[in-house]
PDB file of N, CA and C in Angstrom:
ATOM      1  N   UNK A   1       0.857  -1.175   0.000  1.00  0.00           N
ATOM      2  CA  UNK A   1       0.000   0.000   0.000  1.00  0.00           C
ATOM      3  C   UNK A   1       0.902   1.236   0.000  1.00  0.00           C
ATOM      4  N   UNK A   2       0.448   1.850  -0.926  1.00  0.00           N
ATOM      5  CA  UNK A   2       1.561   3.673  -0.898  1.00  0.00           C
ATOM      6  C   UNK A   2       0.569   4.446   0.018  1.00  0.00           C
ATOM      7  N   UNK A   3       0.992   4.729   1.448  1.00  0.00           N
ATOM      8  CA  UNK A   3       0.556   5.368   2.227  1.00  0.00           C
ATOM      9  C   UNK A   3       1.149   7.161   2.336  1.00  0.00           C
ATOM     10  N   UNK A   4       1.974   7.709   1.479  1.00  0.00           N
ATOM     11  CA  UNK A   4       1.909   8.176   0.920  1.00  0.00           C
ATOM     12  C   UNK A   4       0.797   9.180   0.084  1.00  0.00           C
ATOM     13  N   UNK A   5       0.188   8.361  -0.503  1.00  0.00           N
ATOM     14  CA  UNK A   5      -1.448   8.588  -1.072  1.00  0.00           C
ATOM     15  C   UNK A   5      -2.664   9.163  -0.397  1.00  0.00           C
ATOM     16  N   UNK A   6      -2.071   9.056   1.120  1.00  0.00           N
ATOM     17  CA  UNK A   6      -3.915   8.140   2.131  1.00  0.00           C
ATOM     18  C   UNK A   6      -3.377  10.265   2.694  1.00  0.00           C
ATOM     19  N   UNK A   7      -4.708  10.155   3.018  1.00  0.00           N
ATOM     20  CA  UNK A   7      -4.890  11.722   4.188  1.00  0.00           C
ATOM     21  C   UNK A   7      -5.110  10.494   5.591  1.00  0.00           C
ATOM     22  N   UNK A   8      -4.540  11.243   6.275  1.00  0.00           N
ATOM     23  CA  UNK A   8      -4.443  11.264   7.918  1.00  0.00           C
ATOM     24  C   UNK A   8      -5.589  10.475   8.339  1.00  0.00           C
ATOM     25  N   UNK A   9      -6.994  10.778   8.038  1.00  0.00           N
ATOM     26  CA  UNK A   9      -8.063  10.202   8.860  1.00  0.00           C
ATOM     27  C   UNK A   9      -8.390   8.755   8.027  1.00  0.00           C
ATOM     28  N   UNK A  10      -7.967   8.600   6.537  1.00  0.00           N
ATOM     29  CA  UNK A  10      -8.483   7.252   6.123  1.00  0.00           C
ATOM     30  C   UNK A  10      -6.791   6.428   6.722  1.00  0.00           C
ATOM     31  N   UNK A  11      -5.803   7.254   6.845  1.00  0.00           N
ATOM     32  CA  UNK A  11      -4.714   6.141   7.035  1.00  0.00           C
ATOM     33  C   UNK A  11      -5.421   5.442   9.210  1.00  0.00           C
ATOM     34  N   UNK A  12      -5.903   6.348   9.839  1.00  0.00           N
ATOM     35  CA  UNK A  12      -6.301   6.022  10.821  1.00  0.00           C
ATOM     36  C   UNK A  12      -7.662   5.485  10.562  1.00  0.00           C
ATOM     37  N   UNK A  13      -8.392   5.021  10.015  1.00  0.00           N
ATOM     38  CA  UNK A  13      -9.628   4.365   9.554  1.00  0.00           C
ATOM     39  C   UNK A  13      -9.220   2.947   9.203  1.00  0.00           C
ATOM     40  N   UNK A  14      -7.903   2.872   8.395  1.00  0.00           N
ATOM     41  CA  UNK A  14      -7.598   1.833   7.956  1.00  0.00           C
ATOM     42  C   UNK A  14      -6.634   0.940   9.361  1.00  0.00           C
ATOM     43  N   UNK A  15      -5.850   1.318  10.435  1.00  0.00           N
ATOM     44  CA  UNK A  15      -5.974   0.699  11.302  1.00  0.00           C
ATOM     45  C   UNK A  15      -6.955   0.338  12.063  1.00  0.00           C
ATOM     46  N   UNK A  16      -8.048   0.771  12.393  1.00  0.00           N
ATOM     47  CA  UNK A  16      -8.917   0.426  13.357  1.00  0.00           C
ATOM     48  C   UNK A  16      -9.234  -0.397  13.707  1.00  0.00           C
ATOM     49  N   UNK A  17      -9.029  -1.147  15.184  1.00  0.00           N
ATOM     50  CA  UNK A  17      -9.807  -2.530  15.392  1.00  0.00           C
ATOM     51  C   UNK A  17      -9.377  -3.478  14.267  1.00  0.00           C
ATOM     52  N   UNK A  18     -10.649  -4.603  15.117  1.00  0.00           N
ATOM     53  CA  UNK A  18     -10.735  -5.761  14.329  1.00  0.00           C
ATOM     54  C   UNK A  18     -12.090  -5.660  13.503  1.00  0.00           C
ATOM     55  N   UNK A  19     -11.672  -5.158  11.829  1.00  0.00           N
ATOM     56  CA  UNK A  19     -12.942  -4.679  11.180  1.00  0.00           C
ATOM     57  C   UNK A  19     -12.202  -5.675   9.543  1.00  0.00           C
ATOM     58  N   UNK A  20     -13.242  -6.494   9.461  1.00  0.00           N
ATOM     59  CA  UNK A  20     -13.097  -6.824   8.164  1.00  0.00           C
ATOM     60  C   UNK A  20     -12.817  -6.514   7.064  1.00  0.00           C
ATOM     61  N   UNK A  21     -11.443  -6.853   6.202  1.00  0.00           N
ATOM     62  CA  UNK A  21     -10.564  -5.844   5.116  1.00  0.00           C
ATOM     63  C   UNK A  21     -11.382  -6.251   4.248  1.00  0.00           C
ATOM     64  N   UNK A  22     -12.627  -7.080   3.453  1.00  0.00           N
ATOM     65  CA  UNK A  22     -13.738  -6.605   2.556  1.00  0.00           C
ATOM     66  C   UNK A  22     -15.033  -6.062   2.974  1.00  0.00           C
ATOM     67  N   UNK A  23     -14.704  -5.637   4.038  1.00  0.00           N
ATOM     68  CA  UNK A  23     -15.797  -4.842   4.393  1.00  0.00           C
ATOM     69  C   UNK A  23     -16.032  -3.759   3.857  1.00  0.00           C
ATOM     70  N   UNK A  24     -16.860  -3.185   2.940  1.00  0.00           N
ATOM     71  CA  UNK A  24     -17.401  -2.119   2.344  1.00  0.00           C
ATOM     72  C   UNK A  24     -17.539  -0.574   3.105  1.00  0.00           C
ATOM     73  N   UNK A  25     -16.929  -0.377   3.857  1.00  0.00           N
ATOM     74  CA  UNK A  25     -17.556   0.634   4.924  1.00  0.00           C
ATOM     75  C   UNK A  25     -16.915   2.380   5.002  1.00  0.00           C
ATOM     76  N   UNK A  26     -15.886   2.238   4.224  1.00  0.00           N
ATOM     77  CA  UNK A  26     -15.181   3.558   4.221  1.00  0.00           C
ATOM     78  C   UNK A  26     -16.007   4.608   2.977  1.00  0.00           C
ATOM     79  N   UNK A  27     -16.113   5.489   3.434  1.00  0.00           N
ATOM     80  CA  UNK A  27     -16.570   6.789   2.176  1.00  0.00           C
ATOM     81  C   UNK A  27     -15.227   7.620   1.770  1.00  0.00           C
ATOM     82  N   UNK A  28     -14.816   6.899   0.428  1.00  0.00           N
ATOM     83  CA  UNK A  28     -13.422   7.600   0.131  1.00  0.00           C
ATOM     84  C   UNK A  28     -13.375   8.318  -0.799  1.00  0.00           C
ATOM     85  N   UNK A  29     -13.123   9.329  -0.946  1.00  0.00           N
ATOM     86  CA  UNK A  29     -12.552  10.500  -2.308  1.00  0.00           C
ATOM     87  C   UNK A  29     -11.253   9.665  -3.076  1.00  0.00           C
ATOM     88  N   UNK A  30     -11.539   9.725  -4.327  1.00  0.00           N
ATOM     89  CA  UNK A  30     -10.363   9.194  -4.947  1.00  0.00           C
ATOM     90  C   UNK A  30      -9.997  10.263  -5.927  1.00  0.00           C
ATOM     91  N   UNK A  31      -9.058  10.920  -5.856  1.00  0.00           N
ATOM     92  CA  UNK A  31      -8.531  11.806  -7.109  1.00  0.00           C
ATOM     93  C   UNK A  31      -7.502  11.569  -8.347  1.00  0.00           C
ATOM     94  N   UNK A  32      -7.616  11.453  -9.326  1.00  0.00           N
ATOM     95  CA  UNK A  32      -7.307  10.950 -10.492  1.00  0.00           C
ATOM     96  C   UNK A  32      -6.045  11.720 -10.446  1.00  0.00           C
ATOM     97  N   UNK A  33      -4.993  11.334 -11.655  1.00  0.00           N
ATOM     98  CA  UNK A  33      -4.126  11.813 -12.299  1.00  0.00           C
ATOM     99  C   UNK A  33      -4.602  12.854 -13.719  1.00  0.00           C
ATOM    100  N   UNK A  34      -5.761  11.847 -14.207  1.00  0.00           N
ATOM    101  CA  UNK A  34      -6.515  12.627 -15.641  1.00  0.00           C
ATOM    102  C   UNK A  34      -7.726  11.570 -15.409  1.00  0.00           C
ATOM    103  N   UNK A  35      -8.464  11.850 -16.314  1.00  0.00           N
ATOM    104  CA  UNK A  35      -9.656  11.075 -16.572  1.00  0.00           C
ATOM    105  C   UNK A  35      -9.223   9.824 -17.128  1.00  0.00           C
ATOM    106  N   UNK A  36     -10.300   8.831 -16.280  1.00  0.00           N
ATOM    107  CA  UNK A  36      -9.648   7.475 -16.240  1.00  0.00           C
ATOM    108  C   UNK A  36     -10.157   6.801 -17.688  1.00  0.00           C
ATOM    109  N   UNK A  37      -9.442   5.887 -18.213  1.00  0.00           N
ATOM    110  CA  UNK A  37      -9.380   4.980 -19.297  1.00  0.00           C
ATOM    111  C   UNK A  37     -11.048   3.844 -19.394  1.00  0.00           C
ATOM    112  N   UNK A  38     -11.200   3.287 -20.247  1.00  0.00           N
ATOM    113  CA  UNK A  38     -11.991   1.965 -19.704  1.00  0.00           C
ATOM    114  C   UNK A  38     -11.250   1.373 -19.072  1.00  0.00           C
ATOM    115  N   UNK A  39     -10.551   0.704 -18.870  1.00  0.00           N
ATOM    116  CA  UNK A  39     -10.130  -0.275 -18.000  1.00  0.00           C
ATOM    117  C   UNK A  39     -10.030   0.227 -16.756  1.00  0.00           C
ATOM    118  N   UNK A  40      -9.782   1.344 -16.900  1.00  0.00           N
ATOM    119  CA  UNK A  40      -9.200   1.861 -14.836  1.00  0.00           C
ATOM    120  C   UNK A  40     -11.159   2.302 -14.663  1.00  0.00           C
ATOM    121  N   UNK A  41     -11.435   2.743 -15.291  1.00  0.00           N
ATOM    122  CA  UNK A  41     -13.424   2.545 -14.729  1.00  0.00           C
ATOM    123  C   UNK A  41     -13.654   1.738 -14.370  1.00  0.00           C
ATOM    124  N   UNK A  42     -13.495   0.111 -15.226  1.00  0.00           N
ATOM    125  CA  UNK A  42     -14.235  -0.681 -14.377  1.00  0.00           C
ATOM    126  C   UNK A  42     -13.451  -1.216 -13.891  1.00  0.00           C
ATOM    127  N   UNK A  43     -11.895  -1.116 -13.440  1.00  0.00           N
ATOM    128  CA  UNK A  43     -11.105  -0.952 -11.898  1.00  0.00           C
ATOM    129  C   UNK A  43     -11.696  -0.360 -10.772  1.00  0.00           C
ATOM    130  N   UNK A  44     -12.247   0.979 -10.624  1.00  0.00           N
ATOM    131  CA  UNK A  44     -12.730   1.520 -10.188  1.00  0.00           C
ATOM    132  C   UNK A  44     -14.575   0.886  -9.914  1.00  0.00           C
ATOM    133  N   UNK A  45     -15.002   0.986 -10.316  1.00  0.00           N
ATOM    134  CA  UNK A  45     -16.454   0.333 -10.470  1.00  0.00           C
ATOM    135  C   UNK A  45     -16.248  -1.031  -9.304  1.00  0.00           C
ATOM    136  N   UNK A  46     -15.062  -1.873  -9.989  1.00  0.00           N
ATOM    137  CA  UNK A  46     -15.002  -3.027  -8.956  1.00  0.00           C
ATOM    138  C   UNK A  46     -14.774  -2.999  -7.411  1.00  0.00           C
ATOM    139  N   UNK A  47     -13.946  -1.992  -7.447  1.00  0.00           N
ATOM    140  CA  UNK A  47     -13.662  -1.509  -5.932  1.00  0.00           C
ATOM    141  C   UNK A  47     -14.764  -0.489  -5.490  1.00  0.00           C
ATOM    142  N   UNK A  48     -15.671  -0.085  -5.969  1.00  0.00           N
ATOM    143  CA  UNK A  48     -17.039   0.314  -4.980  1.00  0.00           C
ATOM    144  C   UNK A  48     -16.867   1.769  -5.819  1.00  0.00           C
ATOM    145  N   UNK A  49     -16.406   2.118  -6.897  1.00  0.00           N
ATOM    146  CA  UNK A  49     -16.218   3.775  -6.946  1.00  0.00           C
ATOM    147  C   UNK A  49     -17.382   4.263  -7.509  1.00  0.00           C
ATOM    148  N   UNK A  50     -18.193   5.165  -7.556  1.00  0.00           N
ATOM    149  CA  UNK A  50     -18.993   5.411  -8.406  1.00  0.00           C
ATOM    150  C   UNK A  50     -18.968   6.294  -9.631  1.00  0.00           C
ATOM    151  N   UNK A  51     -17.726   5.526 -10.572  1.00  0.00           N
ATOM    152  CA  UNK A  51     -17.290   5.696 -11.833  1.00  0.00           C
ATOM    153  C   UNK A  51     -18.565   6.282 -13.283  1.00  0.00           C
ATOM    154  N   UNK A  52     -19.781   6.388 -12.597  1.00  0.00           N
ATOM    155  CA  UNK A  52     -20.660   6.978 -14.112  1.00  0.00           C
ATOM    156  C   UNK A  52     -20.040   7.830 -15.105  1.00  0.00           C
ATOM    157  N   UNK A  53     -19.918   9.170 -14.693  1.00  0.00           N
ATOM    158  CA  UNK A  53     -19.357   9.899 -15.371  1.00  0.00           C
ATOM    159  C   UNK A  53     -17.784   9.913 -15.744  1.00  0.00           C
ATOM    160  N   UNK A  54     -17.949  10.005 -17.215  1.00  0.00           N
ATOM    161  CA  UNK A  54     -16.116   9.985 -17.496  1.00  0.00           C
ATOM    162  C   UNK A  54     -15.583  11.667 -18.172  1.00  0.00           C
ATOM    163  N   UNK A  55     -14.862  11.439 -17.705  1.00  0.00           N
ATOM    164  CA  UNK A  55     -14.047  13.067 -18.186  1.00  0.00           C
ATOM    165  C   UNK A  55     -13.810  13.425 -16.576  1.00  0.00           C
ATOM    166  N   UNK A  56     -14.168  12.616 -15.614  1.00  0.00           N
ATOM    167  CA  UNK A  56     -14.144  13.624 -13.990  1.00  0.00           C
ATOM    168  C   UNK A  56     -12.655  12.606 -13.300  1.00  0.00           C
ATOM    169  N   UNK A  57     -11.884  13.546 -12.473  1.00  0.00           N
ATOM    170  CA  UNK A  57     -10.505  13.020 -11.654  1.00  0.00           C
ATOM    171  C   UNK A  57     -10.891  13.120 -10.388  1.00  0.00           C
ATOM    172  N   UNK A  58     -12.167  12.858 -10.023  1.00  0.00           N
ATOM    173  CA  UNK A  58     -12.359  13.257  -9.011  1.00  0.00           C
ATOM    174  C   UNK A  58     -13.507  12.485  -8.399  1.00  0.00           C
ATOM    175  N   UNK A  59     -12.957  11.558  -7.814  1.00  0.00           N
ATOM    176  CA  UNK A  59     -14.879  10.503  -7.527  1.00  0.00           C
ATOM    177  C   UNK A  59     -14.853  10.239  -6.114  1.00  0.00           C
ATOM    178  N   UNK A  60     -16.157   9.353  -6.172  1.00  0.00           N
ATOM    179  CA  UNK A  60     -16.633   9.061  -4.334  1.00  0.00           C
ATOM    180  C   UNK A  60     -16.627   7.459  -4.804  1.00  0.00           C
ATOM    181  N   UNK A  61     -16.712   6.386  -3.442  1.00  0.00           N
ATOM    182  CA  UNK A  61     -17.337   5.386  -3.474  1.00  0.00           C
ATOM    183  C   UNK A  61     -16.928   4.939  -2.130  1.00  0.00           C
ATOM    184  N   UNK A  62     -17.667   3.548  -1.759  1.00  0.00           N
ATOM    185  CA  UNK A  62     -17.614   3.237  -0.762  1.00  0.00           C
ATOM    186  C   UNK A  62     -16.788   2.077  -0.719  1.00  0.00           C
ATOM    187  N   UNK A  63     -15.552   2.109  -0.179  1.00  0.00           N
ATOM    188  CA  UNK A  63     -14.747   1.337  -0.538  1.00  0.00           C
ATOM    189  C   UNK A  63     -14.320   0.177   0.779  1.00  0.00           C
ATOM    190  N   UNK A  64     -13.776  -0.866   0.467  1.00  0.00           N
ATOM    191  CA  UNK A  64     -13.182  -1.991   1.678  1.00  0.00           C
ATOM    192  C   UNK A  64     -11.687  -1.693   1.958  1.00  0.00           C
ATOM    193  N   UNK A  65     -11.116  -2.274   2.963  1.00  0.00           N
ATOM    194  CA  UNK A  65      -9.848  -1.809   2.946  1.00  0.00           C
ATOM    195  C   UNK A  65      -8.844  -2.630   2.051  1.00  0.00           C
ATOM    196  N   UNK A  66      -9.172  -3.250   1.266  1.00  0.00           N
ATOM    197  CA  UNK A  66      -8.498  -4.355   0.050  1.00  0.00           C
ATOM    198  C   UNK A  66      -8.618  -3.402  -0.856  1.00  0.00           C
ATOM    199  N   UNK A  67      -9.550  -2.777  -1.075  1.00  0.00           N
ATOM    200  CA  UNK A  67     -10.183  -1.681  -1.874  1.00  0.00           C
ATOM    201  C   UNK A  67      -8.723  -0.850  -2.281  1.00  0.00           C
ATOM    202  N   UNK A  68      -8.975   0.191  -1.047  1.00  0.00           N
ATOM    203  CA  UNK A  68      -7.883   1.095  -0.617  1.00  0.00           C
ATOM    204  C   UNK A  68      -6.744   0.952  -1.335  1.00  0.00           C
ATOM    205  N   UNK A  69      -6.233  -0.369  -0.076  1.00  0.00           N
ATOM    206  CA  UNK A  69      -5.156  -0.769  -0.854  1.00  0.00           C
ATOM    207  C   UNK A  69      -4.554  -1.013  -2.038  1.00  0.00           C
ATOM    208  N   UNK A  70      -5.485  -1.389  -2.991  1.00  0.00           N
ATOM    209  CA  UNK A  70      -5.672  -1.971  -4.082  1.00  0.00           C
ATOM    210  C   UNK A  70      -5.126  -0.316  -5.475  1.00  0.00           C
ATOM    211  N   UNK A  71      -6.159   0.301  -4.869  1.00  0.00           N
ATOM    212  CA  UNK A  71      -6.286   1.595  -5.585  1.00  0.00           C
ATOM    213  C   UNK A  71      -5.068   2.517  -5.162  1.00  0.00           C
ATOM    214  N   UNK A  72      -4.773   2.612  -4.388  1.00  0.00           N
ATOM    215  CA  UNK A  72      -3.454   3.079  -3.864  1.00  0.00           C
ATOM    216  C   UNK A  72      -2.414   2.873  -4.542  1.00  0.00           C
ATOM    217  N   UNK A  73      -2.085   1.546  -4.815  1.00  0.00           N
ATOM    218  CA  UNK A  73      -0.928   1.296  -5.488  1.00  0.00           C
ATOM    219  C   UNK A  73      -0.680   1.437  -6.903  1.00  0.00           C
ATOM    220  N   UNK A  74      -1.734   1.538  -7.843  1.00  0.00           N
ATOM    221  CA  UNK A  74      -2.656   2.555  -9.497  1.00  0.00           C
ATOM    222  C   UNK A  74      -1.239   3.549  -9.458  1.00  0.00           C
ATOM    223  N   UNK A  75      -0.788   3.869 -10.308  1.00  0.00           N
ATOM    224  CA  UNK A  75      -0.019   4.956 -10.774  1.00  0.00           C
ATOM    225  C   UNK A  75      -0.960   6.669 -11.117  1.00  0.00           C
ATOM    226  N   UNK A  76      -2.007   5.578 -11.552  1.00  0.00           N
ATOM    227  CA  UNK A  76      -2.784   6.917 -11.618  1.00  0.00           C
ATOM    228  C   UNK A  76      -3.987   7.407 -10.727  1.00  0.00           C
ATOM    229  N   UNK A  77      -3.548   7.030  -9.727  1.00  0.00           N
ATOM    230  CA  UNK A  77      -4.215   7.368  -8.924  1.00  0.00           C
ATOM    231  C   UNK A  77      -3.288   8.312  -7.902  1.00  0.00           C
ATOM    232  N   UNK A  78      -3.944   9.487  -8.187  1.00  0.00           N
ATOM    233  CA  UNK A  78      -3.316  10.560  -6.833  1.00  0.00           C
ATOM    234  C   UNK A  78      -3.303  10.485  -5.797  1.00  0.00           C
ATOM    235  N   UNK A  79      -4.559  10.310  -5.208  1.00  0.00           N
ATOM    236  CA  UNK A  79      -4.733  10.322  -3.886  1.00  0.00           C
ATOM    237  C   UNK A  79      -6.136   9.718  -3.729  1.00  0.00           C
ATOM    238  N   UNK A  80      -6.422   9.183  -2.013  1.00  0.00           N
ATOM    239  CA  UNK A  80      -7.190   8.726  -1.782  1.00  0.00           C
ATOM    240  C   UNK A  80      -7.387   9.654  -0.363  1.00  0.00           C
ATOM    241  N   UNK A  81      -8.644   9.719  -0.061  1.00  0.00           N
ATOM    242  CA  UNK A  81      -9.056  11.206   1.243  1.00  0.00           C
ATOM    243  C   UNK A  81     -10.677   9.936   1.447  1.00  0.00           C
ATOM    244  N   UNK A  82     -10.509   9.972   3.299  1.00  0.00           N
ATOM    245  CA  UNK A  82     -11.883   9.578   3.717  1.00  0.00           C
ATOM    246  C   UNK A  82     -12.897  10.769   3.670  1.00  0.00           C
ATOM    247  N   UNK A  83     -13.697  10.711   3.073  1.00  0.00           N
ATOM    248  CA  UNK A  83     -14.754  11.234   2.882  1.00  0.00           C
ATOM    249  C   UNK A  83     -15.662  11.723   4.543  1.00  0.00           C
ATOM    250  N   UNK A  84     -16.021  13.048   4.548  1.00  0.00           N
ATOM    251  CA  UNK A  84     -16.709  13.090   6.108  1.00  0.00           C
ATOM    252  C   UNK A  84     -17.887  13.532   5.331  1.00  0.00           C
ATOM    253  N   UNK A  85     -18.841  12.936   6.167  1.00  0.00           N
ATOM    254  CA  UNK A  85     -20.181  13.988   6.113  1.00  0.00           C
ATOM    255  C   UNK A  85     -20.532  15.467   6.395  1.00  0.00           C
ATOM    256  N   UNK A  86     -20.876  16.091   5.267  1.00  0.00           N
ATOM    257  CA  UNK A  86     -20.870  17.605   5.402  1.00  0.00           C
ATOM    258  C   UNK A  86     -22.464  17.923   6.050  1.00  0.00           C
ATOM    259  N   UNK A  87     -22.058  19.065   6.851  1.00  0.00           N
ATOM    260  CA  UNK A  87     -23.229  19.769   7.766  1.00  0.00           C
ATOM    261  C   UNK A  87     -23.563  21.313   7.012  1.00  0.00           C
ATOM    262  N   UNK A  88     -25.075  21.325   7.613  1.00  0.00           N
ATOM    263  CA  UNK A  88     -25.210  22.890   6.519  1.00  0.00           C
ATOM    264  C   UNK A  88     -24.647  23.784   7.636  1.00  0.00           C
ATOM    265  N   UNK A  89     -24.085  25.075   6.446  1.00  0.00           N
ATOM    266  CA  UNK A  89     -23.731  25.982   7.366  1.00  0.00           C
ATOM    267  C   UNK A  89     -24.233  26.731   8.634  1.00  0.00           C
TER     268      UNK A  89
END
């Protein structure tokens, strides 16, 4: 895993406890290098991303920590950020 990649709160998400590494449970930002290829979509798609739109470097999905890992190590993949729930102002 290039930890490297991870922001602070998913690299502490990804230790936690004893929580199952295909467990689906993280809300992660994944930021592209450029807009992804077919093949890195349904890379993405497989690991939980919600890849619809193409032309965007910039997606959500709900990912496992195999996931993470998985996507992390992508060349083209910039970065990975846990996602928080936003409150109205």
């Amino acid at each position: 895993m290039d930890y490297r990649k991870l922001d602070a709160a998913l690299g502490r998400a990804l230790g936690a406890g004893d929580v199952d590494p295909a467990a689906r449970d993280l809300l992660v930002l994944v930021r592209l290098t450029e807009p992804p290829s077919e093949g890195q979509l349904e890379q993405l798609r497989r690991a939980g991303v919600n890849a619809a739109g193409t032309g965007r470097t910039v997606l959500t999905g709900t990912l496992s920590r195999q996931d993470v890992e998985t996507l992390s190590d992508q060349p083209w993949v910039l970065s990975l950020s846990l996602s928080g729930s936003r409150r109205p102002l």
